[in-house]
N, C-alpha and C. Protein backbone atom coordinates (compact mmCIF):
# COMPACT_ATOMS: atom_id res chain seq x y z
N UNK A 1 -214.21 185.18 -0.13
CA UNK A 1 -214.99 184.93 -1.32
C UNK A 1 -214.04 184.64 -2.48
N UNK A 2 -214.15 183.63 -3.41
CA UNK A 2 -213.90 183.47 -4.76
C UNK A 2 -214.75 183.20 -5.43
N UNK A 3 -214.24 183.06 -6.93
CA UNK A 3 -215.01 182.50 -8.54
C UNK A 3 -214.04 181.45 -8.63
N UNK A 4 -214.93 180.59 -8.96
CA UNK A 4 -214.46 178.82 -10.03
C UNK A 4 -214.48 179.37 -11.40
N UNK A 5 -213.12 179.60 -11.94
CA UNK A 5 -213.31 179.88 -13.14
C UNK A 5 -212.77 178.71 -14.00
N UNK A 6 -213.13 177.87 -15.13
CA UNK A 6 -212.36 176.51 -15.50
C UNK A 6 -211.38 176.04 -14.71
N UNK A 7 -212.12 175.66 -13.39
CA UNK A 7 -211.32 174.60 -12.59
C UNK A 7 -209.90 175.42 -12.19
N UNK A 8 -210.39 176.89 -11.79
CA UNK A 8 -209.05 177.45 -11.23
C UNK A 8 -210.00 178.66 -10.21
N UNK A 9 -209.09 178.58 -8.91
CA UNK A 9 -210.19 179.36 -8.04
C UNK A 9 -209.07 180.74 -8.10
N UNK A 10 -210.16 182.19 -8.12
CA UNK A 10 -210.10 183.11 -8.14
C UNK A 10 -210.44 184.04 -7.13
N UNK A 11 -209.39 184.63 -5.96
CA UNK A 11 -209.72 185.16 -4.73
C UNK A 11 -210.42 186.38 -4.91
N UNK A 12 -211.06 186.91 -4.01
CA UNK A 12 -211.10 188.11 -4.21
C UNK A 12 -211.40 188.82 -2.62
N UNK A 13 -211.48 189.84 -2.15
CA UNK A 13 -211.49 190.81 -0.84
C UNK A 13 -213.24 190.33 -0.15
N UNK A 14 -213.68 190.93 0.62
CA UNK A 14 -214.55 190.62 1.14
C UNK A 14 -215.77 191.39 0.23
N UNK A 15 -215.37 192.38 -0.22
CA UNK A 15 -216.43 193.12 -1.08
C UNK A 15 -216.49 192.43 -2.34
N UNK A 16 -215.33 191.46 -3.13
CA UNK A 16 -215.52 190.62 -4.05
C UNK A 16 -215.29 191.45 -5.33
N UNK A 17 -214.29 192.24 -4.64
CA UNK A 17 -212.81 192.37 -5.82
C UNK A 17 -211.64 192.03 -6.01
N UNK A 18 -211.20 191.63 -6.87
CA UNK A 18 -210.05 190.56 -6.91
C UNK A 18 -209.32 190.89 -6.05
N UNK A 19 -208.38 189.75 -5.80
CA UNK A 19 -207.12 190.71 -4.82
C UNK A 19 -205.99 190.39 -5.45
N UNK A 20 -205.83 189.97 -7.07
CA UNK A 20 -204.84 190.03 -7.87
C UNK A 20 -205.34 190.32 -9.11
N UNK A 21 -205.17 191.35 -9.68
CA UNK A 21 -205.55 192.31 -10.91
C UNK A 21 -204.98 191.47 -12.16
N UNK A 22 -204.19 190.70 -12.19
CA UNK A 22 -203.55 189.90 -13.29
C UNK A 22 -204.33 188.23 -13.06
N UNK A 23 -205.02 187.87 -12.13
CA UNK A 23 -205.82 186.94 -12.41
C UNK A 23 -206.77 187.30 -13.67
N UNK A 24 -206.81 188.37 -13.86
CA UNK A 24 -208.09 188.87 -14.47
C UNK A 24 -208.10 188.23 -15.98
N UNK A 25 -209.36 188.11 -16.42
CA UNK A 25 -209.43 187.89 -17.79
C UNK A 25 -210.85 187.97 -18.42
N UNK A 26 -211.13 187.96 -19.49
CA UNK A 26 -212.47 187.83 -19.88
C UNK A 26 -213.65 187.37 -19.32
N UNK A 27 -213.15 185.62 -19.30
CA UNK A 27 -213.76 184.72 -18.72
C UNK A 27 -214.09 184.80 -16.90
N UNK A 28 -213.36 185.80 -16.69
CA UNK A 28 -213.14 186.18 -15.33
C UNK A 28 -214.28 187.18 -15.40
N UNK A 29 -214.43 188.21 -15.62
CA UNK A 29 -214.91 189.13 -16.16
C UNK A 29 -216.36 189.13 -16.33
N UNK A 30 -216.54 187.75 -17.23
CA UNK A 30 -218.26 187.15 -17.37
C UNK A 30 -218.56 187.14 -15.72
N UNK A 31 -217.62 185.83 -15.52
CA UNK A 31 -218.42 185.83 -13.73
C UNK A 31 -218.81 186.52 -13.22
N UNK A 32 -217.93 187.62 -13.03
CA UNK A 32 -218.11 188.66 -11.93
C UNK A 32 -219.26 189.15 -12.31
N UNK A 33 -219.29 189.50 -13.44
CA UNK A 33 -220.41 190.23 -14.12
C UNK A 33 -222.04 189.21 -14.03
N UNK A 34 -221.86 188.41 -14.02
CA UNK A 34 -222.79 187.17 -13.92
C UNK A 34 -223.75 187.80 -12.21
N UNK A 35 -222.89 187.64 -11.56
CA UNK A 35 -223.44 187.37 -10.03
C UNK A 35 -223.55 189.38 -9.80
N UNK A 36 -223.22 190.01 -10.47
CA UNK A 36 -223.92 191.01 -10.18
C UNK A 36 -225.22 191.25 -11.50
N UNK A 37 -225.39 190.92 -11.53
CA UNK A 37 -226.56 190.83 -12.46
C UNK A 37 -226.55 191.52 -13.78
N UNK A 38 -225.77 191.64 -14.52
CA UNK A 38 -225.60 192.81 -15.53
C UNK A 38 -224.86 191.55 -16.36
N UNK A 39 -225.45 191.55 -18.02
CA UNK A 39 -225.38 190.75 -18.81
C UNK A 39 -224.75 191.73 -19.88
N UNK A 40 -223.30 191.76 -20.05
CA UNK A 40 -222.30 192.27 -20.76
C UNK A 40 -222.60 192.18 -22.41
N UNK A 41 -222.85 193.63 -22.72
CA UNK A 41 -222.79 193.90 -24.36
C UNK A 41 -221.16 194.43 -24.76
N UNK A 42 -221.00 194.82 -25.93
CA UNK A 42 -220.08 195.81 -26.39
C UNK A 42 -219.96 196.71 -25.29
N UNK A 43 -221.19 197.70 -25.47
CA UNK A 43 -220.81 198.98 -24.84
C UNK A 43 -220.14 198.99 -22.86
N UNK A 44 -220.39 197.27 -22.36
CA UNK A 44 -220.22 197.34 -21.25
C UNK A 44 -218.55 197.38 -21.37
N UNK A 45 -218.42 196.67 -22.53
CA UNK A 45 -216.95 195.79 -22.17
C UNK A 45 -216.16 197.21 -22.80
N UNK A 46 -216.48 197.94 -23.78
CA UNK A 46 -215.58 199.68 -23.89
C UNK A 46 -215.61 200.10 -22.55
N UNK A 47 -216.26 200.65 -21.62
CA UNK A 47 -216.10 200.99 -20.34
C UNK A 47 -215.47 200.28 -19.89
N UNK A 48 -215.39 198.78 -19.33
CA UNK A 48 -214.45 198.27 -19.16
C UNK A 48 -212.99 197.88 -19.37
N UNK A 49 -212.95 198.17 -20.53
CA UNK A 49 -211.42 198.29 -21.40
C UNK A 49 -210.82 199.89 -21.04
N UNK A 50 -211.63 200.99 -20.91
CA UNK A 50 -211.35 201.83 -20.60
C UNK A 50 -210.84 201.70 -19.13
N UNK A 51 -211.38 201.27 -18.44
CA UNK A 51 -211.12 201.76 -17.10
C UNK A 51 -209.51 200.82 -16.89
N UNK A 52 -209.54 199.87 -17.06
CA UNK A 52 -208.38 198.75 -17.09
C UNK A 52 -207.42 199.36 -17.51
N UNK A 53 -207.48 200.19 -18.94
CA UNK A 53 -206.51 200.79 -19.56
C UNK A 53 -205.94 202.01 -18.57
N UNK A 54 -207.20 202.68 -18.32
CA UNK A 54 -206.72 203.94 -17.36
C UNK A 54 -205.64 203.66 -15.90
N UNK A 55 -206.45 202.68 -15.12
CA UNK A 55 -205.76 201.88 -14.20
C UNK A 55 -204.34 201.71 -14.48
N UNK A 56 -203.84 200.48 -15.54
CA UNK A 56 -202.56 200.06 -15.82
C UNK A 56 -201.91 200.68 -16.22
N UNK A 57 -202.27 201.46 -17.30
CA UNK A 57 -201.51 202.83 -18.33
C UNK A 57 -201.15 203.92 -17.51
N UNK A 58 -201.60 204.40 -16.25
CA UNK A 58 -201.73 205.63 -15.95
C UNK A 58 -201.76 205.62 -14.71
N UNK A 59 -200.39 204.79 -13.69
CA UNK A 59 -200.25 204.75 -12.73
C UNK A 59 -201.75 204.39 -11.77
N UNK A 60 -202.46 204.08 -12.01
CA UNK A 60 -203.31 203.57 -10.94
C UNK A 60 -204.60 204.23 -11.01
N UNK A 61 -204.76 204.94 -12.14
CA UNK A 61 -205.61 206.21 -12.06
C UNK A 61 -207.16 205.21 -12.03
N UNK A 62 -208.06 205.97 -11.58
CA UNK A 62 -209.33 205.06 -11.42
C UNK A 62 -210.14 206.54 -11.92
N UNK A 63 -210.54 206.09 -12.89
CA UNK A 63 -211.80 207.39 -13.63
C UNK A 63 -213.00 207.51 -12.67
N UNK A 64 -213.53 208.70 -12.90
CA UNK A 64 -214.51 209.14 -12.26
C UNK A 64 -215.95 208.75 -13.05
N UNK A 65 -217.46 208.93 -12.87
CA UNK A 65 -218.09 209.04 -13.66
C UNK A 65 -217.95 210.08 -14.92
N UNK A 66 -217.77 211.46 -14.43
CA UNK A 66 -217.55 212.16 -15.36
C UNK A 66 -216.54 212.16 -16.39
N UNK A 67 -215.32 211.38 -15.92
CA UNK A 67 -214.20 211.33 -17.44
C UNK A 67 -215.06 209.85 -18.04
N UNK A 68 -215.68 209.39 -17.35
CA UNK A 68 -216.28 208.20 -18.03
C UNK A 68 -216.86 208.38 -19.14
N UNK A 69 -217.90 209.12 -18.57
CA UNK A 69 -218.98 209.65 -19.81
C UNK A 69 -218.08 210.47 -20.72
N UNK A 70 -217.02 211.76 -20.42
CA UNK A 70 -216.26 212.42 -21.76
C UNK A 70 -215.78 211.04 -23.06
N UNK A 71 -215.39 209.98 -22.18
CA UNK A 71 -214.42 208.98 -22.92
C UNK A 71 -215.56 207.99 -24.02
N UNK A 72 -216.69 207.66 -23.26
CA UNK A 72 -217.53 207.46 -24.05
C UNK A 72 -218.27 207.66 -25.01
N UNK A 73 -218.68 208.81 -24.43
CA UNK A 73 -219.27 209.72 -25.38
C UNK A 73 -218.55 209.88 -26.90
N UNK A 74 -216.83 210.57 -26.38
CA UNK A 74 -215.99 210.48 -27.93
C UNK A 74 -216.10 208.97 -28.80
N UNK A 75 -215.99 207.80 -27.91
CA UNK A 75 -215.75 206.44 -28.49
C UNK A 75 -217.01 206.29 -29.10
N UNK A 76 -218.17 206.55 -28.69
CA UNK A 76 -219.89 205.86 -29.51
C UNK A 76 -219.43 207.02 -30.22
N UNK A 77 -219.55 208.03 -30.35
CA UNK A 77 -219.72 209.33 -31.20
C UNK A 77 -221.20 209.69 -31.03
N UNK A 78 -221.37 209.75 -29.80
CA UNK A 78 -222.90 210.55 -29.40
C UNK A 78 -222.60 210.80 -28.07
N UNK A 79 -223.36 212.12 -28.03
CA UNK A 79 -222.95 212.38 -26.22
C UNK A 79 -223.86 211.69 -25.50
N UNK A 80 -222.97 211.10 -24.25
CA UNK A 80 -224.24 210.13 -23.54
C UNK A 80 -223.90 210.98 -21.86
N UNK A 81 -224.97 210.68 -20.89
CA UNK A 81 -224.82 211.14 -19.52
C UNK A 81 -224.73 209.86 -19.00
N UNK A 82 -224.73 210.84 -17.35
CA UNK A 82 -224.61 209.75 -16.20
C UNK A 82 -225.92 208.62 -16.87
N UNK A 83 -227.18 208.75 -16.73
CA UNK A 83 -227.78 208.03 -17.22
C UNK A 83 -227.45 206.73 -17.57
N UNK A 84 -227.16 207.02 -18.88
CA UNK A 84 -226.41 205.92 -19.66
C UNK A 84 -225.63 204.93 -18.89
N UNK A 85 -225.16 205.46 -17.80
CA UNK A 85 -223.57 204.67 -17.08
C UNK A 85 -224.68 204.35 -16.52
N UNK A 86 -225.17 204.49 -15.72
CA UNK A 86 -226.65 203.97 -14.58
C UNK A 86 -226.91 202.66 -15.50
N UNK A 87 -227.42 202.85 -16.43
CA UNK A 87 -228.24 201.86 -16.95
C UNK A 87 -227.53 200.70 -17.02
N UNK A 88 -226.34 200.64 -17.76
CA UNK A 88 -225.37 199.73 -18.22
C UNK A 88 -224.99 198.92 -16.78
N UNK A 89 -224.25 199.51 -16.11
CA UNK A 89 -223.88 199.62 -14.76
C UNK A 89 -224.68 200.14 -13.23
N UNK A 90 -225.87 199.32 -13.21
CA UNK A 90 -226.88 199.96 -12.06
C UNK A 90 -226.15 199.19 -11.01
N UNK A 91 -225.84 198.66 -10.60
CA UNK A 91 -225.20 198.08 -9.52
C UNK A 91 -224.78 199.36 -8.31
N UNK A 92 -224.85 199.09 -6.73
CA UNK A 92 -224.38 199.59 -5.53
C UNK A 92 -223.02 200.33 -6.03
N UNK A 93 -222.69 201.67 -5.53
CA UNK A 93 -221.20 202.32 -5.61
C UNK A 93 -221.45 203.27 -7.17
N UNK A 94 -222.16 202.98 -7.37
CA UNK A 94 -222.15 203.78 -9.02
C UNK A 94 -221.57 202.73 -10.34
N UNK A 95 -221.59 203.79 -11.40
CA UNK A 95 -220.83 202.37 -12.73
C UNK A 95 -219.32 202.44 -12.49
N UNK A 96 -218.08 204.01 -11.88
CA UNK A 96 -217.02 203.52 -11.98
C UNK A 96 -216.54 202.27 -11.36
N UNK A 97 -217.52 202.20 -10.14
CA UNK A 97 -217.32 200.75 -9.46
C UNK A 97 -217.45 199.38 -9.89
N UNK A 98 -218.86 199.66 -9.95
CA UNK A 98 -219.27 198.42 -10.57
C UNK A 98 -218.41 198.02 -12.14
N UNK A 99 -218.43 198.88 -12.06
CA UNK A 99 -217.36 198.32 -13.94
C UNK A 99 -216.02 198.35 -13.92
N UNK A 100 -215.45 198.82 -12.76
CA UNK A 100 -214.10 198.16 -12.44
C UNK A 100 -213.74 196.87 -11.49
N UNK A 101 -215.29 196.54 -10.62
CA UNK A 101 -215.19 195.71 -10.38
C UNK A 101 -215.41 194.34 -10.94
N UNK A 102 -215.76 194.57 -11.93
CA UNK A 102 -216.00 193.45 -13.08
C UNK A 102 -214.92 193.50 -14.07
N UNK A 103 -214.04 194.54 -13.86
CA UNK A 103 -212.81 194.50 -15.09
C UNK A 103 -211.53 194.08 -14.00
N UNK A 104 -211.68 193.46 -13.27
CA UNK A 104 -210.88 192.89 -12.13
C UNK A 104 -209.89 194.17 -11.14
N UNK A 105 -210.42 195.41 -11.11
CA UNK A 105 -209.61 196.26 -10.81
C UNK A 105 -209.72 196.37 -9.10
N UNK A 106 -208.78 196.56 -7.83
CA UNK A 106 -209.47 197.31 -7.24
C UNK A 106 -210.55 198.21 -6.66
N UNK A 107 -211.11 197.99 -5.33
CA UNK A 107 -212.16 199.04 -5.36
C UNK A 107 -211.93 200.35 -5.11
N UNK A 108 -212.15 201.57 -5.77
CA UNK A 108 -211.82 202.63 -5.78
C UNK A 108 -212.02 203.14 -4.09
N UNK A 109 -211.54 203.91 -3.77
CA UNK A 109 -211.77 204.65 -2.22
C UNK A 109 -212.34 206.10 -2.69
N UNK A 110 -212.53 206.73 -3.77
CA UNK A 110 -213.32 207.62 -3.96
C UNK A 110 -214.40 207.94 -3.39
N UNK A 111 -214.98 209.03 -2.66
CA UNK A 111 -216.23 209.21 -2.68
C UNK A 111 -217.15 210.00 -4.01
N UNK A 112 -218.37 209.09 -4.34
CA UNK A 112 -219.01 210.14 -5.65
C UNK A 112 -218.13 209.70 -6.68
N UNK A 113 -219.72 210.00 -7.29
CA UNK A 113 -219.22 209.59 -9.05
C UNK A 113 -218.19 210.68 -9.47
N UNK A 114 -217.94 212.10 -8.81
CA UNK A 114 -217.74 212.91 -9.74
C UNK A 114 -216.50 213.69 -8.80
């Protein structure tokens, strides 16, 4: 599987996560996000910046639901739950997935959000 992103093709694994983390980009980002059905606000793309950050910054680290929601929660300045991540991120695997798989990351091997 790939994405046609402006006339440049973008690989990705059979589950249709990249299989180069530095292809990644915004415009990359829409796609992915496109064909899983979830139409990207602000609050998607903070989770997403988060997780990218956590990933690159922090040896490889892949957040759980629960540091998700702590990290969020501080950034909106309202406490939000799993919920919230559901909604934003309803997609198969939970939101750490689905929202790292749209921030071009690896798929986590975690089991559970938590």
């Amino acid at each position: 599987m790939s994405y046609e992103i402006n006339g440049k093709t973008v690989e990705t694994d059979a589950n249709g996560y990249l299989v180069d983390i530095n292809e990644w980009n915004e415009e990359v980002g829409k796609a992915i996000a496109e064909t899983e059905g979830v139409a990207l606000t602000d609050e998607h793309w903070d989770v997403i910046n988060y997780l990218r950050d956590a990933y690159i910054n922090e040896n490889g680290h892949q957040p759980n639901n629960r540091e998700m929601i702590k990290a969020m929660s501080k950034k909106w300045g309202r406490k939000i739950g799993s919920k919230d991540l559901f909604v934003l991120f309803p997609g198969g695997g939970g939101p750490s997935k689905q929202a790292a798989k749209i921030g071009g990351l690896p798929e986590s091997r975690r089991k559970g959000g938590y």
